[in-house]
Protein backbone atom coordinates (compact mmCIF):
# COMPACT_ATOMS: atom_id res chain seq x y z
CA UNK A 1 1.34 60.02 -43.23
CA UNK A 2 0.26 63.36 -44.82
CA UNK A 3 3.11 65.01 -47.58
CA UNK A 4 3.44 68.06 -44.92
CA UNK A 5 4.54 65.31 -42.79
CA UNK A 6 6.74 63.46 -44.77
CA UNK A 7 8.63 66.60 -45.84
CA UNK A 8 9.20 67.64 -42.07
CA UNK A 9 10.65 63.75 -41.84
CA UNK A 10 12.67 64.07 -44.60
CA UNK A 11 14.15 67.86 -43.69
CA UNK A 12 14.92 66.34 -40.23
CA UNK A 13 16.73 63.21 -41.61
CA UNK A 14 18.98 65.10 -43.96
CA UNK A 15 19.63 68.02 -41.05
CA UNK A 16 20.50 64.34 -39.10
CA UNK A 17 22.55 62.66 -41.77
CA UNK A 18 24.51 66.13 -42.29
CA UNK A 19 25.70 66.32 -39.06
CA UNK A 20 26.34 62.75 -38.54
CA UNK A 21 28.21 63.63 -41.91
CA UNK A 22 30.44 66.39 -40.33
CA UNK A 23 30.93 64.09 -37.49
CA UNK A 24 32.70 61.92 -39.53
CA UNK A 25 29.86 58.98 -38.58
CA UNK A 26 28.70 58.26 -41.81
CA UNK A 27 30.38 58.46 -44.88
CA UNK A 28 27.31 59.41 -47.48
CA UNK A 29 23.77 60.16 -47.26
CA UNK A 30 21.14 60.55 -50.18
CA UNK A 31 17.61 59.33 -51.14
CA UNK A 32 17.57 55.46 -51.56
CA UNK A 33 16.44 53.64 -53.98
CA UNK A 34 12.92 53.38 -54.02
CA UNK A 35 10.45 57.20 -52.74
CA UNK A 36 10.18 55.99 -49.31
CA UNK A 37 13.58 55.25 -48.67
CA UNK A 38 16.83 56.70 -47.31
CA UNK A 39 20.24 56.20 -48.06
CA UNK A 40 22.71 56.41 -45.13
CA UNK A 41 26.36 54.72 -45.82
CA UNK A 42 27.96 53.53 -42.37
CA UNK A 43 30.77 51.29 -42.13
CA UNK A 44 31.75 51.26 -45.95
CA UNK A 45 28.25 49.80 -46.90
CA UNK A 46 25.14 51.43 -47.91
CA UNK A 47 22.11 50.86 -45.91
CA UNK A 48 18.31 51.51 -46.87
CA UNK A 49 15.74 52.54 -44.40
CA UNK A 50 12.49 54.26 -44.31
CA UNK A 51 12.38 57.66 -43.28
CA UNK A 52 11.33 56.40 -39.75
CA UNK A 53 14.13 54.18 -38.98
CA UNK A 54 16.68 56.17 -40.25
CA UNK A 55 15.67 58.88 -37.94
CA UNK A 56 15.74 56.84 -35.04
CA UNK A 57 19.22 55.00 -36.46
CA UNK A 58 21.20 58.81 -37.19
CA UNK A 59 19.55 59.79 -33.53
CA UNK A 60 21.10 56.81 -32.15
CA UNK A 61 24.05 57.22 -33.32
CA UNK A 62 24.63 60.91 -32.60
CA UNK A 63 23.53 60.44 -29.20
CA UNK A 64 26.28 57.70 -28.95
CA UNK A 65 29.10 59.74 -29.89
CA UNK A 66 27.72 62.75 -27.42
CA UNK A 67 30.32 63.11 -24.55
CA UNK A 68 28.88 62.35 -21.17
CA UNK A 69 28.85 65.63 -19.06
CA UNK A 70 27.58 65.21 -16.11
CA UNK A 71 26.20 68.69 -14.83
């Protein structure tokens, strides 16, 4: 993955972890550990993922907490 890409990643999974943030989801969010890694604190316990899978984990659980509204 290109460094234009991986900044577009990373913009989108802190835009993600703020509003799961807000929502009251998660309880932190921050770089992890080692450059490739995320930092997402759910439940009480921190949790490291790649850039990829936390993406998919903060859309996940957004999408969970979305009210169903039928049209």
């Amino acid at each position: 993955m290109n460094t234009i890409a991986k900044s577009s990643l990373k913009r989108e999974v802190e835009q993600l972890a703020e509003e799961a943030f807000h929502q009251r989801l998660i309880s932190g969010y921050g770089d992890g550990e080692f450059p490739n890694q995320y930092q997402i604190v759910y439940r009480g316990k921190p949790r490291h993922f790649s850039f990829e899978k936390t993406l998919i984990f903060l859309k996940n659980l957004l999408q969970s907490e979305q009210p169903n509204n039928p049209c």
